[in-house]
N, C-alpha and C. Protein backbone atom coordinates (compact mmCIF):
# COMPACT_ATOMS: atom_id res chain seq x y z
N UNK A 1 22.14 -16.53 -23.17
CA UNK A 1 22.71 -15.20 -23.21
C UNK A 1 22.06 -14.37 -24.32
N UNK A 2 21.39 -14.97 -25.25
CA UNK A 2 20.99 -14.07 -26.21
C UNK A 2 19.92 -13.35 -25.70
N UNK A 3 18.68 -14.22 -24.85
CA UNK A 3 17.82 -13.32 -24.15
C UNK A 3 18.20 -12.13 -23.73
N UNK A 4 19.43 -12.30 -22.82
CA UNK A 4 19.75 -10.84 -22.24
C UNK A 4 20.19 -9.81 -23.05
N UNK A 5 21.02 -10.21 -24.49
CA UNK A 5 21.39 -9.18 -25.23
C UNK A 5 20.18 -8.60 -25.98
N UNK A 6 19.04 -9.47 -26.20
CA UNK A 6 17.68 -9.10 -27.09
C UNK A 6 16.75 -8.04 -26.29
N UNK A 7 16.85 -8.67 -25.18
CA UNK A 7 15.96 -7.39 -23.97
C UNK A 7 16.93 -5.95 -23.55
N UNK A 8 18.14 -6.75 -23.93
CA UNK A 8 19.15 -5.22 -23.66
C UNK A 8 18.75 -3.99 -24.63
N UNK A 9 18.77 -5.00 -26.04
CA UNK A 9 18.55 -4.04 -27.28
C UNK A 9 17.36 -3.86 -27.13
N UNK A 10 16.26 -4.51 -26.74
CA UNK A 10 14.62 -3.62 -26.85
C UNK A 10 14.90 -2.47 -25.67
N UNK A 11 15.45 -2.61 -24.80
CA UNK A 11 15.25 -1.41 -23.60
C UNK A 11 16.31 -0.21 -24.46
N UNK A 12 17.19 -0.96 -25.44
CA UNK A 12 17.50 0.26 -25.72
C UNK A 12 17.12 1.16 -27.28
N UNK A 13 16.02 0.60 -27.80
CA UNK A 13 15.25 0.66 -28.51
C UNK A 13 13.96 1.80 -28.07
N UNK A 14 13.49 1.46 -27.37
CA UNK A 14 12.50 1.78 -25.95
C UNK A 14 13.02 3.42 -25.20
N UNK A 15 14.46 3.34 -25.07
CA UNK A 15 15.15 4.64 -24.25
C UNK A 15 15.05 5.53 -25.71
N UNK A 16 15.78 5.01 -26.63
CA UNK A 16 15.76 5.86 -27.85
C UNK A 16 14.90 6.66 -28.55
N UNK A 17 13.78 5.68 -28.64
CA UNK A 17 12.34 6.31 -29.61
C UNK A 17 11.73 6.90 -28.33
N UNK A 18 11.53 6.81 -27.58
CA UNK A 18 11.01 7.44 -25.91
C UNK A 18 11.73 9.14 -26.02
N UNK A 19 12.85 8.97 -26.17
CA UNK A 19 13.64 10.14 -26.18
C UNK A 19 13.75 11.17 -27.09
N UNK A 20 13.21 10.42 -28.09
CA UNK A 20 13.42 11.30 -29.33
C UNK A 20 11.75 12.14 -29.13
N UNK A 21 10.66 11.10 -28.88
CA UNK A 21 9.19 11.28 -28.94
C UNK A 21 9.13 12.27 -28.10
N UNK A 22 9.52 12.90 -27.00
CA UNK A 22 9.45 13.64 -25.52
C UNK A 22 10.09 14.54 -26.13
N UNK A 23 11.12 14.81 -26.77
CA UNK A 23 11.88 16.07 -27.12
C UNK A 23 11.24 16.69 -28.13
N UNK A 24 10.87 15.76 -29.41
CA UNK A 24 10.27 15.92 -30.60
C UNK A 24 8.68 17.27 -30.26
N UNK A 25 8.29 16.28 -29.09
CA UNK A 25 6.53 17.05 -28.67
C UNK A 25 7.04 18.47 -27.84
N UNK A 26 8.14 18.78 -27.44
CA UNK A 26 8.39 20.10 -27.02
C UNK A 26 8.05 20.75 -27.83
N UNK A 27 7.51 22.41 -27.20
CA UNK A 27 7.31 23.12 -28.97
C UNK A 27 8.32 23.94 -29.00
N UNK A 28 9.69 23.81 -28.80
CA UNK A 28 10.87 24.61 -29.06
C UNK A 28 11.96 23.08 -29.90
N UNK A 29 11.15 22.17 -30.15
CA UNK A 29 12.03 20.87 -30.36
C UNK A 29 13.07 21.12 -31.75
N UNK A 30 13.88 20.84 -31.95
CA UNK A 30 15.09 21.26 -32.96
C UNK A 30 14.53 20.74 -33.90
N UNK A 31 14.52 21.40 -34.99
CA UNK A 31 14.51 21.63 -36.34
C UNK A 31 15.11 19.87 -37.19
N UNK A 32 16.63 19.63 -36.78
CA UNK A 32 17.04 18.44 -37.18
C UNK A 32 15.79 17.25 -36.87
N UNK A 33 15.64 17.28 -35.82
CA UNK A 33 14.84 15.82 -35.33
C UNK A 33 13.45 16.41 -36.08
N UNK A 34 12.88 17.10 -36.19
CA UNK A 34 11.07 17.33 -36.44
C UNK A 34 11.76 17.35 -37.80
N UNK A 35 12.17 17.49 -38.46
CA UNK A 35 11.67 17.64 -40.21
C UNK A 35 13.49 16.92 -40.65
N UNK A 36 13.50 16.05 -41.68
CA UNK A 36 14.30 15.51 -41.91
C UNK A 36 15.53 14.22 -41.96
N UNK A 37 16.19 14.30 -42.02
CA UNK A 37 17.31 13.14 -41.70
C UNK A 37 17.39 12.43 -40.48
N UNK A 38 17.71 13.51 -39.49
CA UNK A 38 17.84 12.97 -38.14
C UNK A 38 16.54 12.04 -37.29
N UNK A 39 15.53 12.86 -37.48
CA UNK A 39 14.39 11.72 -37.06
C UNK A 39 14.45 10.37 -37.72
N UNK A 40 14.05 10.13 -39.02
CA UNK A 40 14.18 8.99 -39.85
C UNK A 40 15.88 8.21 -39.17
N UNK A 41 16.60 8.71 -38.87
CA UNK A 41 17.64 7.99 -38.84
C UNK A 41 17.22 7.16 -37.12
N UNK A 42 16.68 8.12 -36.01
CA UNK A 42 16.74 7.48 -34.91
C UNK A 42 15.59 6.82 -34.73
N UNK A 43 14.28 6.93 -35.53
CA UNK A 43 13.44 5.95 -36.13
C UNK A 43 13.86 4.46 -36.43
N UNK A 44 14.77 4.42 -37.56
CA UNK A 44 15.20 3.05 -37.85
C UNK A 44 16.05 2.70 -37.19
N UNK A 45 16.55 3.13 -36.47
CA UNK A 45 17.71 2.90 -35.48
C UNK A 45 17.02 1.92 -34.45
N UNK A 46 15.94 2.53 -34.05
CA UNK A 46 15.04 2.12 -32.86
C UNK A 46 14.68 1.13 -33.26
N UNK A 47 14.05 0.64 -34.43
CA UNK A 47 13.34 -0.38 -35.37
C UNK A 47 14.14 -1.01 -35.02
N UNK A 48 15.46 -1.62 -35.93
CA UNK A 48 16.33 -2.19 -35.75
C UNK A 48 17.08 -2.69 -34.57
N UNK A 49 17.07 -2.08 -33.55
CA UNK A 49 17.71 -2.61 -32.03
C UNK A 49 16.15 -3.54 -31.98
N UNK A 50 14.58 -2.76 -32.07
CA UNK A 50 13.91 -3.81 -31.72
C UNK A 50 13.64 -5.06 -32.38
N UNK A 51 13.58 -4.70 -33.32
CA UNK A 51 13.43 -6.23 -34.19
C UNK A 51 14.95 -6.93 -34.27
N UNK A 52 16.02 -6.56 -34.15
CA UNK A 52 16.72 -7.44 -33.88
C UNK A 52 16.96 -8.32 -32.13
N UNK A 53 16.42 -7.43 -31.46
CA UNK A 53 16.47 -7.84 -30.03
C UNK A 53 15.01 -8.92 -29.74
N UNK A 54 14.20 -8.55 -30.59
CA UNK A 54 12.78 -9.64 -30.67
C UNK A 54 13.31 -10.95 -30.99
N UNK A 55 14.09 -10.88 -32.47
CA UNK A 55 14.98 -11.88 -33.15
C UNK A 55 15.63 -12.72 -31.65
N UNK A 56 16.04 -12.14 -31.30
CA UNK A 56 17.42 -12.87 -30.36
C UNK A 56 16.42 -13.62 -29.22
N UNK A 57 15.77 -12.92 -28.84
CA UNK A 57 14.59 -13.71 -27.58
C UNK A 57 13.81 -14.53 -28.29
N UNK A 58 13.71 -14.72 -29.40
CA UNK A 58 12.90 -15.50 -30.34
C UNK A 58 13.72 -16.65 -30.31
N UNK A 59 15.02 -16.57 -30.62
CA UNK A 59 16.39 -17.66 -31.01
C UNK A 59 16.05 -18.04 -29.30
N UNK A 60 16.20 -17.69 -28.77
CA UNK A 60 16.41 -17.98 -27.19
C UNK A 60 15.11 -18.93 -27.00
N UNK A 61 13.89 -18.35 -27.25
CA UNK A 61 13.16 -19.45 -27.28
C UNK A 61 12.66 -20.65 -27.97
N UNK A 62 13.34 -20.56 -28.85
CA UNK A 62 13.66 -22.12 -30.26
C UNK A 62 14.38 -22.41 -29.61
N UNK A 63 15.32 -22.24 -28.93
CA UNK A 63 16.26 -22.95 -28.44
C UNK A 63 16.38 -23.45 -26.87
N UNK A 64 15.11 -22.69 -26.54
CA UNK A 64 14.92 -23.62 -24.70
C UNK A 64 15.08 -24.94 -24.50
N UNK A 65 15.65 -24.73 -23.78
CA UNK A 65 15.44 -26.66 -23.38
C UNK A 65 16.72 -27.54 -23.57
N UNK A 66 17.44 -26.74 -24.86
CA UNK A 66 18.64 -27.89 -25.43
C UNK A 66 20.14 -27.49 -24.00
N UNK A 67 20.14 -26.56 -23.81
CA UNK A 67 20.91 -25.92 -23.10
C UNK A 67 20.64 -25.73 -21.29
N UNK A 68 20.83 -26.39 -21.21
CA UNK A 68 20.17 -25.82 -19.62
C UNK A 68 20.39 -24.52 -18.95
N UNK A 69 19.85 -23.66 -18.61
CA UNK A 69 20.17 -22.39 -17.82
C UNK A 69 20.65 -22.69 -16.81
N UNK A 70 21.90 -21.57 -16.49
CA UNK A 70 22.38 -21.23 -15.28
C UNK A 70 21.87 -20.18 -14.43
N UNK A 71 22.22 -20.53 -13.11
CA UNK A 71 21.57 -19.53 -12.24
C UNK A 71 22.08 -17.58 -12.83
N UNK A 72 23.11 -17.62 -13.11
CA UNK A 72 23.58 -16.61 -13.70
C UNK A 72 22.66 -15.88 -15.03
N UNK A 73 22.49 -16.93 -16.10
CA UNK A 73 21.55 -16.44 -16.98
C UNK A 73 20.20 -16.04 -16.55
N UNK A 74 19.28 -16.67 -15.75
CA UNK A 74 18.04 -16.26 -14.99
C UNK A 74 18.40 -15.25 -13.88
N UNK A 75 18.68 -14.75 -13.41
CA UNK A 75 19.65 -13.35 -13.29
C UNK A 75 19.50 -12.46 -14.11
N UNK A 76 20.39 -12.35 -14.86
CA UNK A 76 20.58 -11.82 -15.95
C UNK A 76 19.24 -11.17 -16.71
N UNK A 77 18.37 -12.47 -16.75
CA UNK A 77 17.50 -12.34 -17.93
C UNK A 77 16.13 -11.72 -17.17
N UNK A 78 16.16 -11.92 -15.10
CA UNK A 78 15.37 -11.31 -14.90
C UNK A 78 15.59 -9.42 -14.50
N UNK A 79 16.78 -9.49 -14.47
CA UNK A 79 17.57 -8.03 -14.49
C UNK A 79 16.92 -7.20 -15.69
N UNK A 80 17.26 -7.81 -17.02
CA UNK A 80 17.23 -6.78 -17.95
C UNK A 80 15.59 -6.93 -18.28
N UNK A 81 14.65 -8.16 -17.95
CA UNK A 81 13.35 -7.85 -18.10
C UNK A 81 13.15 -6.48 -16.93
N UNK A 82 13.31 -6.70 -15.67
CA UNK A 82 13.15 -5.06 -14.62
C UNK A 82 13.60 -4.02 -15.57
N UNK A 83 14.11 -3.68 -16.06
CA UNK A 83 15.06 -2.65 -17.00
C UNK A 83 14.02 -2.23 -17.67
N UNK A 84 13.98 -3.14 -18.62
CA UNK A 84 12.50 -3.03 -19.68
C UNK A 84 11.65 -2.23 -19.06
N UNK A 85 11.01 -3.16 -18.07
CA UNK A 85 9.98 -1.93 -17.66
C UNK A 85 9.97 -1.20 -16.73
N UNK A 86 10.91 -0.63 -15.87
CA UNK A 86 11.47 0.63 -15.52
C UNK A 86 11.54 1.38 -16.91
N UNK A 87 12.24 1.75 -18.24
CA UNK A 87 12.50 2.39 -18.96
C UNK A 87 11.05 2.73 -19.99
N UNK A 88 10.59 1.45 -20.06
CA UNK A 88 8.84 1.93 -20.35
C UNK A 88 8.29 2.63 -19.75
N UNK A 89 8.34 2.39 -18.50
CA UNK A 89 7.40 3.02 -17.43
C UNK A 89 7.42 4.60 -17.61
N UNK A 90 8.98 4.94 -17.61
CA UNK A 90 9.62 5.85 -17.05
C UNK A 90 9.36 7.16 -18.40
N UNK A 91 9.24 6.22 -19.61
CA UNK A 91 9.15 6.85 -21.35
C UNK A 91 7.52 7.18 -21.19
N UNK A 92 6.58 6.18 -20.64
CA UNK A 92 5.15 6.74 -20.80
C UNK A 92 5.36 7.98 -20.12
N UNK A 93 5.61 8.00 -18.59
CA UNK A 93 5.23 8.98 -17.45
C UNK A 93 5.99 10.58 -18.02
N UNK A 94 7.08 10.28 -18.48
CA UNK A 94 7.47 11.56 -19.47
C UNK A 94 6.69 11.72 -20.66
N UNK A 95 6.32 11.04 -21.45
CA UNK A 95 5.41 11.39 -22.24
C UNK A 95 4.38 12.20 -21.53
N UNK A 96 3.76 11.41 -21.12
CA UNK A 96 2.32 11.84 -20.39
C UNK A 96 2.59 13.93 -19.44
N UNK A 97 4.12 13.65 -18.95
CA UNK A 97 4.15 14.83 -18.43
C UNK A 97 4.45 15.92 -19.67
N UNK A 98 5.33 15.80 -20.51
CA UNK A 98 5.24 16.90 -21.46
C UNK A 98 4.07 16.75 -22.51
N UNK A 99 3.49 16.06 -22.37
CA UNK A 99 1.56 16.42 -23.26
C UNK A 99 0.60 17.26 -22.54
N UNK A 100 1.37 17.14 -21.31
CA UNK A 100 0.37 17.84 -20.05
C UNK A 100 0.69 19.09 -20.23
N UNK A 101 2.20 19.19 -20.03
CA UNK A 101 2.80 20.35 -19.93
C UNK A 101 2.73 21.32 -21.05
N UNK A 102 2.58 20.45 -22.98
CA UNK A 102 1.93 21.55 -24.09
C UNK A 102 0.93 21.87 -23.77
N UNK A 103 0.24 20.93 -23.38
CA UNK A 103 -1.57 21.40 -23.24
C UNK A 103 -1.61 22.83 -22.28
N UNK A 104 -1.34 22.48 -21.40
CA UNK A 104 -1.32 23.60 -20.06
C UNK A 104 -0.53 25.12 -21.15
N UNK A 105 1.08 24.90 -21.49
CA UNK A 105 1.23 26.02 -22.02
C UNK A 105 0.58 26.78 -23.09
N UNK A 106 -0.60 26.03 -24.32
CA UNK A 106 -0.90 26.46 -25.35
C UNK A 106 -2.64 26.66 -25.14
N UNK A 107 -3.07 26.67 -24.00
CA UNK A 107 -4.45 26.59 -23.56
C UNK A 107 -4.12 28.30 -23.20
N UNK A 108 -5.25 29.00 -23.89
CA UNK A 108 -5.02 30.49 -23.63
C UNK A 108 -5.61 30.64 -22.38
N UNK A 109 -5.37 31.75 -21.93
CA UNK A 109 -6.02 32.44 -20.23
C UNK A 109 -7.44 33.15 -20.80
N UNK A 110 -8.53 32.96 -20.20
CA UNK A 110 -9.97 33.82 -20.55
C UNK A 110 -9.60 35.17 -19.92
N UNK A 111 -10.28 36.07 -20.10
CA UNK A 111 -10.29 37.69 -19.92
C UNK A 111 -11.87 38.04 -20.27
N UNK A 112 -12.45 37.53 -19.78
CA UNK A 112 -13.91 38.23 -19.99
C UNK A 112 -14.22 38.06 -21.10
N UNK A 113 -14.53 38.57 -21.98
CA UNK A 113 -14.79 38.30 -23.80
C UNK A 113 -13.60 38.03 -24.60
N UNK A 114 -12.24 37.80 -24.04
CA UNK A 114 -11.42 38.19 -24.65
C UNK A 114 -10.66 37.04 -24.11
N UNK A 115 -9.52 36.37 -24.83
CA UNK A 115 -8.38 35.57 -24.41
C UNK A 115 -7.11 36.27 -24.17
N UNK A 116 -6.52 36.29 -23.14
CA UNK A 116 -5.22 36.50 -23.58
C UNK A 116 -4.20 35.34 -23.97
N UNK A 117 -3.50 35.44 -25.18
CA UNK A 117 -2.73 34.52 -25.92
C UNK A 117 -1.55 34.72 -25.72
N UNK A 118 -0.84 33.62 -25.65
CA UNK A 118 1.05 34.19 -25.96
C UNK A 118 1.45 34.46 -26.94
N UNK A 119 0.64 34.29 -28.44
CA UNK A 119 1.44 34.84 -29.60
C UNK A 119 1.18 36.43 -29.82
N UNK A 120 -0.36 36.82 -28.99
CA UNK A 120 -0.58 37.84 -29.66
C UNK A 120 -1.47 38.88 -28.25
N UNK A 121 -1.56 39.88 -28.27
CA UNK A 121 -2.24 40.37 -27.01
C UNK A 121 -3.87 40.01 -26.37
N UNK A 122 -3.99 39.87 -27.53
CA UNK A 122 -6.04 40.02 -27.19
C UNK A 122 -6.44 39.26 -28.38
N UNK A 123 -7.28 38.14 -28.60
CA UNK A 123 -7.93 37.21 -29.48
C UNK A 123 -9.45 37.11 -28.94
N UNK A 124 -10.39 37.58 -29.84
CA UNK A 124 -11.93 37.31 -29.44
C UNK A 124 -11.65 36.25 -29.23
N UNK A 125 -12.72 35.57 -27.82
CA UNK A 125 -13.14 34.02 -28.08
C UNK A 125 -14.24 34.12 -28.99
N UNK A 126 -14.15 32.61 -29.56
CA UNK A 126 -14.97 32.26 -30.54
C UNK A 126 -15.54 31.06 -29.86
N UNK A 127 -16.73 30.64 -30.49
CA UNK A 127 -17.35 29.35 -30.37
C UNK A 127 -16.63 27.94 -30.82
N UNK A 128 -15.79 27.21 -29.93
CA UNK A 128 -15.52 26.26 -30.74
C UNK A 128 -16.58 25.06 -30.58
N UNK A 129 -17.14 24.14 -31.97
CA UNK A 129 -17.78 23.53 -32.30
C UNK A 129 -18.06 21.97 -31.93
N UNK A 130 -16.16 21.79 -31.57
CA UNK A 130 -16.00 20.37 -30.82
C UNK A 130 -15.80 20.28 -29.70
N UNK A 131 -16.52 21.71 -28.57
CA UNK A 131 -16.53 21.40 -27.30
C UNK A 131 -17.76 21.00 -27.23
N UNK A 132 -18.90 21.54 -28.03
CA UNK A 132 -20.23 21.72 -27.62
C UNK A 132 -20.92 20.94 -26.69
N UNK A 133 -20.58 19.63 -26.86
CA UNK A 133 -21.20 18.93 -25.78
C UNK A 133 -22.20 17.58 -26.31
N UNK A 134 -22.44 17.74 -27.43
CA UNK A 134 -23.84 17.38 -28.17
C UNK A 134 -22.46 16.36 -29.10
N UNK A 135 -24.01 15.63 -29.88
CA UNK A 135 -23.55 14.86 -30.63
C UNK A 135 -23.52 14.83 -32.11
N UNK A 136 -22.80 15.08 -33.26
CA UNK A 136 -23.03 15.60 -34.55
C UNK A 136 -23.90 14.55 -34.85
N UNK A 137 -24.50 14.88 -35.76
CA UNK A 137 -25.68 13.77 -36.79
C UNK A 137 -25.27 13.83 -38.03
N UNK A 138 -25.09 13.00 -38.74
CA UNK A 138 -24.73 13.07 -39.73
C UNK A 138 -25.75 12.62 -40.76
N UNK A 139 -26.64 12.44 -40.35
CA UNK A 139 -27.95 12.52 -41.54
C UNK A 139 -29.33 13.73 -40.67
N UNK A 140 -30.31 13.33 -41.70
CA UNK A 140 -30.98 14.32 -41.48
C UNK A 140 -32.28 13.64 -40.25
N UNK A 141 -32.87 14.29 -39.71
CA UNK A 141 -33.81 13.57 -38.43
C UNK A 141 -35.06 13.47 -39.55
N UNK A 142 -35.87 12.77 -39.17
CA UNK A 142 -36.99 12.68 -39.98
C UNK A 142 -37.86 11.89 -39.11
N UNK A 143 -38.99 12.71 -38.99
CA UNK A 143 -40.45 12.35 -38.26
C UNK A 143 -40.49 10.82 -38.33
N UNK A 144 -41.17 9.87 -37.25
CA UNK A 144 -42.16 8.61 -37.29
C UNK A 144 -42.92 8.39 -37.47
């Protein structure tokens, strides 16, 4: 039984820091969670369900063998492994969609010589340096 309570607490370790990370990368994300108390708190929070839920599947496996499993526990223990990664799965693919979704909103629109921006009406484009294409050198070339 401890397996199942250790994978319970990583999936809910997993839902937590997933949740906080996806809200956090919004760029309207609250003030509490981006700077201060509240992040750090659901940070260690997360820590703690995982390393104590590692702990418990750890105990579970020092301890294979003395106990025999019931059909109920392998159940159980293959239930909340599905969980796990449904809730991973589910934390990347939201990730992945709101990184998409800053990128897309903070990528300005071209206008001919000109960008239009959402902070401001009209911004020259400029040359940026790390699209170029090429490869920086960081020493100097020198003849053979």
């Amino acid at each position: 039984m401890s397996a199942v309570i250790g994978i319970v607490l990583c999936v809910l370790a997993v839902l937590i820091f997933g949740a906080a990370l996806v809200v956090a990368r919004k760029p309207g994300a609250p003030g509490w969670l981006t700077e201060g108390f509240g992040g750090s708190l659901i940070t260690i929070t997360a820590i703690a369900f995982a390393v104590t839920g590692l702990g418990l599947v750890g105990q579970f496996a020092a301890s294979y063998g003395r106990e025999p499993l019931g059909a109920k526990e392998i159940v159980l223990i293959s239930i909340s492994v599905i969980l796990l990664v449904v809730v991973f799965v589910g934390v990347v693919k939201a990730l992945r969609r709101s990184t998409t979704m800053a990128i897309a909103s903070s990528t300005p629109v071209k206008s001919g010589t000109t960008t239009v921006n959402e902070e401001g009406p009209f911004v020259p484009l400029e040359h940026d340096p790390s699209r170029s294409g090429g490869r920086k050198r960081f020493s100097s070339k020198r003849a053979a």
